[in-house]
N, C-alpha and C. Protein backbone atom coordinates (compact mmCIF):
# COMPACT_ATOMS: atom_id res chain seq x y z
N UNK A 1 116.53 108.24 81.33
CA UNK A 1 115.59 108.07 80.23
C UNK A 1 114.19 108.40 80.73
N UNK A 2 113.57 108.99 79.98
CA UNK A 2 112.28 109.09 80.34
C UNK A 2 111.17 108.03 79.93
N UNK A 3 109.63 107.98 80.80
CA UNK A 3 109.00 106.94 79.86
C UNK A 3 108.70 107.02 79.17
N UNK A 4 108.16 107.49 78.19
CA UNK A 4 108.20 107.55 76.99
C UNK A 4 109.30 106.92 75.92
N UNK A 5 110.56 106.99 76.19
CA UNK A 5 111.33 106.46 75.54
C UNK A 5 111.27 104.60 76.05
N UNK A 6 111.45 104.26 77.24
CA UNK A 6 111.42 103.46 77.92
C UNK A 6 110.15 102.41 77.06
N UNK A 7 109.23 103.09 77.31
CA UNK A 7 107.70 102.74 76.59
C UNK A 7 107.94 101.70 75.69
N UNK A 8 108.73 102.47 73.98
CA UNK A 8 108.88 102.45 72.95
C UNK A 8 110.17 101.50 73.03
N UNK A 9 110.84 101.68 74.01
CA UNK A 9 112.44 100.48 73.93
C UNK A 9 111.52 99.20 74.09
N UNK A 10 110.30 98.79 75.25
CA UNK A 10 110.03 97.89 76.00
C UNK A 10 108.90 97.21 74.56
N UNK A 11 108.27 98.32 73.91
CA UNK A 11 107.48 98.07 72.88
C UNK A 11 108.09 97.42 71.55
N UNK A 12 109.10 97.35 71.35
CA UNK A 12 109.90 97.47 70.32
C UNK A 12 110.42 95.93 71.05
N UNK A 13 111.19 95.52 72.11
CA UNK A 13 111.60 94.02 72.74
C UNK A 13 110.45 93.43 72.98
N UNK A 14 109.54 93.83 72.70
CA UNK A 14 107.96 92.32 72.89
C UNK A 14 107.97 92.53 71.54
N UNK A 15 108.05 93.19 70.53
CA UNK A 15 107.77 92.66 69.02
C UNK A 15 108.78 92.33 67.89
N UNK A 16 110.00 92.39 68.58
CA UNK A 16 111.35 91.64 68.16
C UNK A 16 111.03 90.05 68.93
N UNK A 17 110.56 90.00 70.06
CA UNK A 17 110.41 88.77 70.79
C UNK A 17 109.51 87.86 69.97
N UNK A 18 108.49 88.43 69.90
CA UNK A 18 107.16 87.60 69.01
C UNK A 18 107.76 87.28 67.72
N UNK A 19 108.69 87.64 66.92
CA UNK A 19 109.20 87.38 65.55
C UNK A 19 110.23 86.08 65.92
N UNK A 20 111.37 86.47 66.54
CA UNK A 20 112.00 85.42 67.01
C UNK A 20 111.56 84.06 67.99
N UNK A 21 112.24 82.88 67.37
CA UNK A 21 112.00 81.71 68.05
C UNK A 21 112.76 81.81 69.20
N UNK A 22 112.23 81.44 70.30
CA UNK A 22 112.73 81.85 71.51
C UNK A 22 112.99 79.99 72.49
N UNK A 23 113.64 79.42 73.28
CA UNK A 23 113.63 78.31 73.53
C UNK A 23 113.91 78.85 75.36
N UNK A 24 113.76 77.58 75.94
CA UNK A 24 113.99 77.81 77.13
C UNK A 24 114.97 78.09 78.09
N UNK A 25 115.85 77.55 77.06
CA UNK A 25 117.24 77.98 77.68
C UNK A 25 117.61 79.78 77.94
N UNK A 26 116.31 80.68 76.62
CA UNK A 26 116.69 82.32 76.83
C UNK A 26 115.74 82.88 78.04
N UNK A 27 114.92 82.16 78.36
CA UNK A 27 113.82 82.48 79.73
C UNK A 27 114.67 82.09 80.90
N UNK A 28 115.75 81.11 80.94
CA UNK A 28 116.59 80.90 81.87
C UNK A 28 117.46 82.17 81.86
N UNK A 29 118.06 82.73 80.94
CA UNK A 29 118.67 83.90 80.76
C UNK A 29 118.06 84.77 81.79
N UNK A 30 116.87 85.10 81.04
CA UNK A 30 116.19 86.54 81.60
C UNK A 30 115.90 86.48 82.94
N UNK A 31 115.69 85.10 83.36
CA UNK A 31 115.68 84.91 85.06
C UNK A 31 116.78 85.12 85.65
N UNK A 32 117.55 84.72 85.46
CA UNK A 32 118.88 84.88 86.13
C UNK A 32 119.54 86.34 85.92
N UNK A 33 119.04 87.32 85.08
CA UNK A 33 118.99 88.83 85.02
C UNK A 33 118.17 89.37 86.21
N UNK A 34 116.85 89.26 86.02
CA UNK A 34 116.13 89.68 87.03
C UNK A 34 116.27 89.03 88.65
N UNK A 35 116.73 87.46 88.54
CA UNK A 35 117.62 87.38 89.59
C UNK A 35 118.83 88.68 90.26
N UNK A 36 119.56 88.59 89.64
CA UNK A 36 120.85 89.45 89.71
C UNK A 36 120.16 91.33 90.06
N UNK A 37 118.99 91.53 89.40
CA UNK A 37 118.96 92.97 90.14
C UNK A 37 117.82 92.64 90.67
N UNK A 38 116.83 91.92 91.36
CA UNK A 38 116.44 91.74 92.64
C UNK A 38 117.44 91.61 93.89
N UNK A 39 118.76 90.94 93.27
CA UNK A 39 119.73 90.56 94.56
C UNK A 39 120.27 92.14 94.65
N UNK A 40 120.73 92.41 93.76
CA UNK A 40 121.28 93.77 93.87
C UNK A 40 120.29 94.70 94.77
N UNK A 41 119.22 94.89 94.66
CA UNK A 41 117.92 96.04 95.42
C UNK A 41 118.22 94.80 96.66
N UNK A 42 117.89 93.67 96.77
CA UNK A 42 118.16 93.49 98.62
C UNK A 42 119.39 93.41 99.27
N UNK A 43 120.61 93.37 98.36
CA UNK A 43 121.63 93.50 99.06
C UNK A 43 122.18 95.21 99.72
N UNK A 44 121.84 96.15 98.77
CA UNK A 44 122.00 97.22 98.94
C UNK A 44 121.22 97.65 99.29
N UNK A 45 120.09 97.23 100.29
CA UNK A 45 119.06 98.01 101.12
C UNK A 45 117.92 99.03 99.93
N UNK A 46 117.92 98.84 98.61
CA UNK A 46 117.04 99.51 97.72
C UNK A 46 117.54 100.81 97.32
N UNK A 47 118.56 100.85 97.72
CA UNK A 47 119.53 101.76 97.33
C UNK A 47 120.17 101.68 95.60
N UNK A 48 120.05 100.87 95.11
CA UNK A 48 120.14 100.38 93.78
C UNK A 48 118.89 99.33 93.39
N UNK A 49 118.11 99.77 92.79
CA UNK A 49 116.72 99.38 92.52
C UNK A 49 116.37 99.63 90.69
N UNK A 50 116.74 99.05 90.10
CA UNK A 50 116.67 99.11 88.75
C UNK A 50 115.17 99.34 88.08
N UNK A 51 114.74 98.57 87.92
CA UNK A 51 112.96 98.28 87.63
C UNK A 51 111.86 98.94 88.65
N UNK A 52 112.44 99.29 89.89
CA UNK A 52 111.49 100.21 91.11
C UNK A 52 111.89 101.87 90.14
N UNK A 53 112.95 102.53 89.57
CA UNK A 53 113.53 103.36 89.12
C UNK A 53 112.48 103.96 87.58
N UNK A 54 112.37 102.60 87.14
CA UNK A 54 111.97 102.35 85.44
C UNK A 54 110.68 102.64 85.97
N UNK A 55 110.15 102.14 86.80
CA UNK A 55 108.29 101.84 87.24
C UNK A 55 108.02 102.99 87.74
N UNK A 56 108.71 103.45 88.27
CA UNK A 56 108.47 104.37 89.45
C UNK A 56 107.81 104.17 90.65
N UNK A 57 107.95 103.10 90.92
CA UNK A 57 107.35 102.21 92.70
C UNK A 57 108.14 102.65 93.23
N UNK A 58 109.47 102.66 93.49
CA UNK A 58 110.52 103.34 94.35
C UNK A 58 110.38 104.72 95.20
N UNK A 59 109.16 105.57 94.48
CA UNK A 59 109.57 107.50 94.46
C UNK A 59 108.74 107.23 96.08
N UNK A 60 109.62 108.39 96.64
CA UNK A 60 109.18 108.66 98.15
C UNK A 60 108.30 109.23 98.21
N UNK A 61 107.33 109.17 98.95
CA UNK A 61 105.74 110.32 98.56
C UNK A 61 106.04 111.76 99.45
N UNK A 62 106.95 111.37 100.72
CA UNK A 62 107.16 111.96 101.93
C UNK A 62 108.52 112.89 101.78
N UNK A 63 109.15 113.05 100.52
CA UNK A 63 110.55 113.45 100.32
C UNK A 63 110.57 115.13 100.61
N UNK A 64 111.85 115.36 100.69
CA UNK A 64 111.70 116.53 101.65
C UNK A 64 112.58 117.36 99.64
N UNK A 65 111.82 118.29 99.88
CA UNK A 65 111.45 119.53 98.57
C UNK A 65 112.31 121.14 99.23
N UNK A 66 113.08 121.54 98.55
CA UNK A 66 114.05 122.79 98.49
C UNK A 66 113.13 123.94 97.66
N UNK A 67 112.73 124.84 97.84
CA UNK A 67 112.00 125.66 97.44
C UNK A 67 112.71 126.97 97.72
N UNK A 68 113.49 127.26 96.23
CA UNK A 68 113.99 128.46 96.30
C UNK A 68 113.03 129.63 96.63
N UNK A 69 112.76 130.87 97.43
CA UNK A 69 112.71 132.20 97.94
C UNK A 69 113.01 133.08 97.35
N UNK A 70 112.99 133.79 96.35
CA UNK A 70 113.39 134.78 95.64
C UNK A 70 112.85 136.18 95.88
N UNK A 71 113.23 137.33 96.50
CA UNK A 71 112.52 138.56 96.80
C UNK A 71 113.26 139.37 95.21
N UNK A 72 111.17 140.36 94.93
CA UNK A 72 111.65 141.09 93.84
C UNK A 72 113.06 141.70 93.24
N UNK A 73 113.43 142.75 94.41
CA UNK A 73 114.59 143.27 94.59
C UNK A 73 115.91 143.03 94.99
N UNK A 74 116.07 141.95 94.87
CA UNK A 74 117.43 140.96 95.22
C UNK A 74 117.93 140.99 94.01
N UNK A 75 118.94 140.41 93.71
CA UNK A 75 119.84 140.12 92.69
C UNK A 75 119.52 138.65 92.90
N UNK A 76 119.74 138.06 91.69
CA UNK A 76 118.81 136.30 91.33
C UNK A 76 119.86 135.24 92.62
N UNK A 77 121.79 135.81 92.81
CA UNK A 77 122.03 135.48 93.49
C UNK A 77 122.21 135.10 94.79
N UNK A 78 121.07 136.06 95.40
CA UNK A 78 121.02 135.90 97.37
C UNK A 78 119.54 135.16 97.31
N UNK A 79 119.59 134.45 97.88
CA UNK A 79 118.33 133.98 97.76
C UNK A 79 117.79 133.01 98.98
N UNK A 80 117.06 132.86 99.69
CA UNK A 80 116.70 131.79 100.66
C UNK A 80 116.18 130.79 100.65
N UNK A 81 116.93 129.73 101.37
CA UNK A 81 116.37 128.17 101.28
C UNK A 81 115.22 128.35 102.20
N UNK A 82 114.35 127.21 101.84
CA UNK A 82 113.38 127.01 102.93
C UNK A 82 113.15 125.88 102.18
N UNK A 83 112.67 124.59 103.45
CA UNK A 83 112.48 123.21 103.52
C UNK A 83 111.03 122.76 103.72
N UNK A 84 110.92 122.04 102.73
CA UNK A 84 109.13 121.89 102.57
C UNK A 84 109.11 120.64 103.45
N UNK A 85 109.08 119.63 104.71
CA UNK A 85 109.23 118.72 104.77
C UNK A 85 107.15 118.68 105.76
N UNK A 86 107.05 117.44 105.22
CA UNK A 86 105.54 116.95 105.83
C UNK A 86 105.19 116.62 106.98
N UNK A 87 104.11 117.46 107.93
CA UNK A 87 104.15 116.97 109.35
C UNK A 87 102.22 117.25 109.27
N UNK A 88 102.54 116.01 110.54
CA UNK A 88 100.78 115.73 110.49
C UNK A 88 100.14 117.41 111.56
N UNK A 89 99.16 117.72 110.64
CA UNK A 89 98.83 119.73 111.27
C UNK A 89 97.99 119.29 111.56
N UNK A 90 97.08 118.05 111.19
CA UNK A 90 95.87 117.48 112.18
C UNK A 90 95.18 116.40 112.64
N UNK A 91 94.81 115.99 113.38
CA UNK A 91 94.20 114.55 113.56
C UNK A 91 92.54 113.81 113.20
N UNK A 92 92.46 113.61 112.31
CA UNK A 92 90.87 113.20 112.19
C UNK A 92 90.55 111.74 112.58
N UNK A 93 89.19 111.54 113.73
CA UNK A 93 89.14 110.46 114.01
C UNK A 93 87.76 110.06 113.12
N UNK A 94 87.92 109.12 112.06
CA UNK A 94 86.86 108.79 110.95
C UNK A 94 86.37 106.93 111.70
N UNK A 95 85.44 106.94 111.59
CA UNK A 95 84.12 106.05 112.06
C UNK A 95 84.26 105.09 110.50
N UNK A 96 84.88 104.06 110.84
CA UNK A 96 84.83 102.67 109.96
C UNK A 96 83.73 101.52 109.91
N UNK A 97 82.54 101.78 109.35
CA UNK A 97 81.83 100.75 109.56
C UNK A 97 82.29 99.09 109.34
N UNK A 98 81.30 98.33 110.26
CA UNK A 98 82.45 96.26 109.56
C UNK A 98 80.78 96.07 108.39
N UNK A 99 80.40 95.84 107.76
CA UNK A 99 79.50 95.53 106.70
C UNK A 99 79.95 94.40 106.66
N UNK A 100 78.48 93.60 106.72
CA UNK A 100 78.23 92.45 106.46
C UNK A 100 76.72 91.88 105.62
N UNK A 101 77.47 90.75 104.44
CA UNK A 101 76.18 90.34 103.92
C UNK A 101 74.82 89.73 104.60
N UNK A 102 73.63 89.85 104.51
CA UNK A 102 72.39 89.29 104.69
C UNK A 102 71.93 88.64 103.42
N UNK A 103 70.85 87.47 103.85
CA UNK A 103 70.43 87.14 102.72
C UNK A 103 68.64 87.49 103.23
N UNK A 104 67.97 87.30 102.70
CA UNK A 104 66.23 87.59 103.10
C UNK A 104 65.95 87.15 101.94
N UNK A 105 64.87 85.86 102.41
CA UNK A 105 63.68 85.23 101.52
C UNK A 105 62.55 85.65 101.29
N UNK A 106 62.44 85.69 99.86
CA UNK A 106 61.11 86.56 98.94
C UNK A 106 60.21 85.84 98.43
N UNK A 107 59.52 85.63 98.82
CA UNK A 107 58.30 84.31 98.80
C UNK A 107 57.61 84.77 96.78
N UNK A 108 56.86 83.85 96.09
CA UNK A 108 56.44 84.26 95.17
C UNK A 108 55.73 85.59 95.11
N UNK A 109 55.37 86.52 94.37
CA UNK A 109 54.46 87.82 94.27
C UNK A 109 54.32 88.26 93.13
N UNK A 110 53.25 89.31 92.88
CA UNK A 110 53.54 89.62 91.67
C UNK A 110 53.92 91.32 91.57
N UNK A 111 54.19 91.51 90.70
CA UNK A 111 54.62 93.21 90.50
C UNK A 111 54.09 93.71 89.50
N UNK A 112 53.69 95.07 89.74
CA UNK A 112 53.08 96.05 88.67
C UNK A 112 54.11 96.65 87.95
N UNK A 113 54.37 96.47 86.77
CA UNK A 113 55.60 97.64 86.24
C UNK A 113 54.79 98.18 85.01
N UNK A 114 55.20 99.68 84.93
CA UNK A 114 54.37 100.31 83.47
C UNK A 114 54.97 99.29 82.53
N UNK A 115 53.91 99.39 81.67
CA UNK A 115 54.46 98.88 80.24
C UNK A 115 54.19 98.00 80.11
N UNK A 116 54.33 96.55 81.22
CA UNK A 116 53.82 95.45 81.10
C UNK A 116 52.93 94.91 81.71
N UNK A 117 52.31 95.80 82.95
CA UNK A 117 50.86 95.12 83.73
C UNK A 117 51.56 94.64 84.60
N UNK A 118 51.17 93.70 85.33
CA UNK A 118 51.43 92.66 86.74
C UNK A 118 51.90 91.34 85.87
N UNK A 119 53.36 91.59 86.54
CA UNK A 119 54.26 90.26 86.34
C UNK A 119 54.25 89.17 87.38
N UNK A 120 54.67 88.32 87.31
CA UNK A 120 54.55 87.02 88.66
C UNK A 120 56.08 86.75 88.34
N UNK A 121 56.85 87.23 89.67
CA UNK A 121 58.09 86.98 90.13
C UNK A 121 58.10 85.56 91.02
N UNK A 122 59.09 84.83 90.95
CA UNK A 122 59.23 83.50 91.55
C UNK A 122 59.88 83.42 93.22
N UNK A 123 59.72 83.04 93.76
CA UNK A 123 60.73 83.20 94.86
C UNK A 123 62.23 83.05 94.69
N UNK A 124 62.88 83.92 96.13
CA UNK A 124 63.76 83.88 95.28
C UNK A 124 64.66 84.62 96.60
N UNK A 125 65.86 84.98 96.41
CA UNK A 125 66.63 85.47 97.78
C UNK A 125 67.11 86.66 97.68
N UNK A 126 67.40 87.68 98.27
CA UNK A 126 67.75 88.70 98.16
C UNK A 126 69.21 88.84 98.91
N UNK A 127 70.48 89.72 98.75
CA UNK A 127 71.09 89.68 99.59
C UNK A 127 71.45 91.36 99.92
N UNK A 128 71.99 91.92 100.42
CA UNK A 128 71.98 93.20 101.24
C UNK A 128 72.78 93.14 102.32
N UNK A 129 73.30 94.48 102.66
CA UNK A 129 74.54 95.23 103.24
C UNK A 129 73.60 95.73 104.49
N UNK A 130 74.59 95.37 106.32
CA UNK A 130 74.05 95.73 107.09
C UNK A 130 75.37 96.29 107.91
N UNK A 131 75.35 97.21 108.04
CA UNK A 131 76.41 98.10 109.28
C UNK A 131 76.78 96.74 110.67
N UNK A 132 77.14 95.98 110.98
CA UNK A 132 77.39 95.30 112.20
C UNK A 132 78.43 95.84 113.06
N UNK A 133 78.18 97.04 113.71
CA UNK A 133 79.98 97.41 114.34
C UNK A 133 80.83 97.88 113.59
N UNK A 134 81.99 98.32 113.97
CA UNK A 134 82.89 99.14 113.11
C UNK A 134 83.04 99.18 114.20
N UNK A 135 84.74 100.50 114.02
CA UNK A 135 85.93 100.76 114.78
C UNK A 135 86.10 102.83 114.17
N UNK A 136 86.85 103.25 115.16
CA UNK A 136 87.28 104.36 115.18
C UNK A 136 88.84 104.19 114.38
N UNK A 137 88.93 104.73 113.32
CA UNK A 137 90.64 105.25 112.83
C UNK A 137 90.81 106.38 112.93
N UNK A 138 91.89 106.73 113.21
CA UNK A 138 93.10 107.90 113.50
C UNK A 138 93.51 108.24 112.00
N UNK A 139 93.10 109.16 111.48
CA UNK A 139 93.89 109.53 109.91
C UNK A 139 94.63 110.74 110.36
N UNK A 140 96.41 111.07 109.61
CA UNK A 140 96.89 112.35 110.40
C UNK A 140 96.77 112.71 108.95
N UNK A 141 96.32 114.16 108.94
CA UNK A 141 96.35 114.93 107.41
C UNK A 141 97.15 115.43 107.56
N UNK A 142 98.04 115.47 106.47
CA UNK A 142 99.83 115.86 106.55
C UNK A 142 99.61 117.36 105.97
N UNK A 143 100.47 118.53 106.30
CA UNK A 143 100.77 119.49 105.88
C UNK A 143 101.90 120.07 105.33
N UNK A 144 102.48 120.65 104.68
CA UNK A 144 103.77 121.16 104.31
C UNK A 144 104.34 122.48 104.74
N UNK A 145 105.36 121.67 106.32
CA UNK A 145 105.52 122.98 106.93
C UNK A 145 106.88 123.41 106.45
N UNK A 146 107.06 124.76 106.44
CA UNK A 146 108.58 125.35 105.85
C UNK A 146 109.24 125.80 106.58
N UNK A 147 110.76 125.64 106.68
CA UNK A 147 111.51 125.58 107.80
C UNK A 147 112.67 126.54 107.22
C-alpha cells in the first residue's frame, strides 16, 4: 500500500473512533496488538517490522542499489550489472565548538533611539554565547562507488 492510501485508511479509523463510544476494555485490545507486533520486530531481529514498514523508520539509508548499464547498440537483453554500494572517498576533520552561556550585568542607562529621543533602560542582565573549548570530529563523506 502506498501512503497515501494508508493516510486516508488511518484518517478514516480516528473519525470512526471519535463517533463511537469506546471503553477501556478496547484500549486493552489495541495494546495487546501493538504488543504482539513489537514482539514480533524483536523476536525476528526486525526482520518483520510492521509499523517501521508503514512509517518508513525501517528504510536502510546505506542499501546497496543495482543500476542497470545499457549500451546504445546492444539489444535491451545483454546488459551490465554494476553495484552502487557506499564507501567513505573522504575524511573531513570539522572543529566542534563546547558554547557556553554568560550572564553580564547592565547597570541603569539611557538610550537614544530615532523616533523616541533618550529612553532610560533599567538594569538588568544580559546573557550571551562564548566558545569555551571544543573538540575535533572525524566526518567520512560517503561516495557511491560502482563495482
Amino acid at each position: 500500500m502506498n501512503k497515501f492510501t494508508i493516510g486516508i485508511l488511518v484518517s478514516v479509523g480516528l473519525m470512526v473512533g471519535m463517533c463511537a463510544p469506546c471503553f477501556a476494555s478496547d484500549w486493552d485490545k489495541a495494546g495487546k496488538v501493538f504488543a504482539v507486533t513489537e514482539g514480533l520486530r524483536i523476536v525476528t531481529g526486525g526482520a518483520v517490522d510492521v509499523l517501521g514498514s508503514i512509517t518508513g523508520i525501517n528504510r536502510n539509508r546505506g542499501q546497496v542499489r543495482e543500476v542497470a548499464c545499457v549500451r546504445k547498440n546492444d539489444p535491451p537483453r545483454y546488459y551490465a550489472r554494476r553495484v552502487c554500494r557506499p564507501e567513505p572517498c573522504r575524511v573531513e576533520r570539522v572543529w566542534v565548538p563546547n558554547l557556553v552561556w554568560r550572564e553580564k550585568f547592565v547597570p541603569e542607562h539611557s538610550e537614544y533611539r530615532p523616533g523616541y529621543g533618550n529612553i532610560w533602560i533599567g538594569a538588568h542582565y544580559e546573557k550571551y554565547q562564548v566558545e569555551e573549548g571544543g573538540h575535533w570530529e572525524i566526518n567520512e563523506v560517503m561516495c557511491c562507488v560502482r563495482r
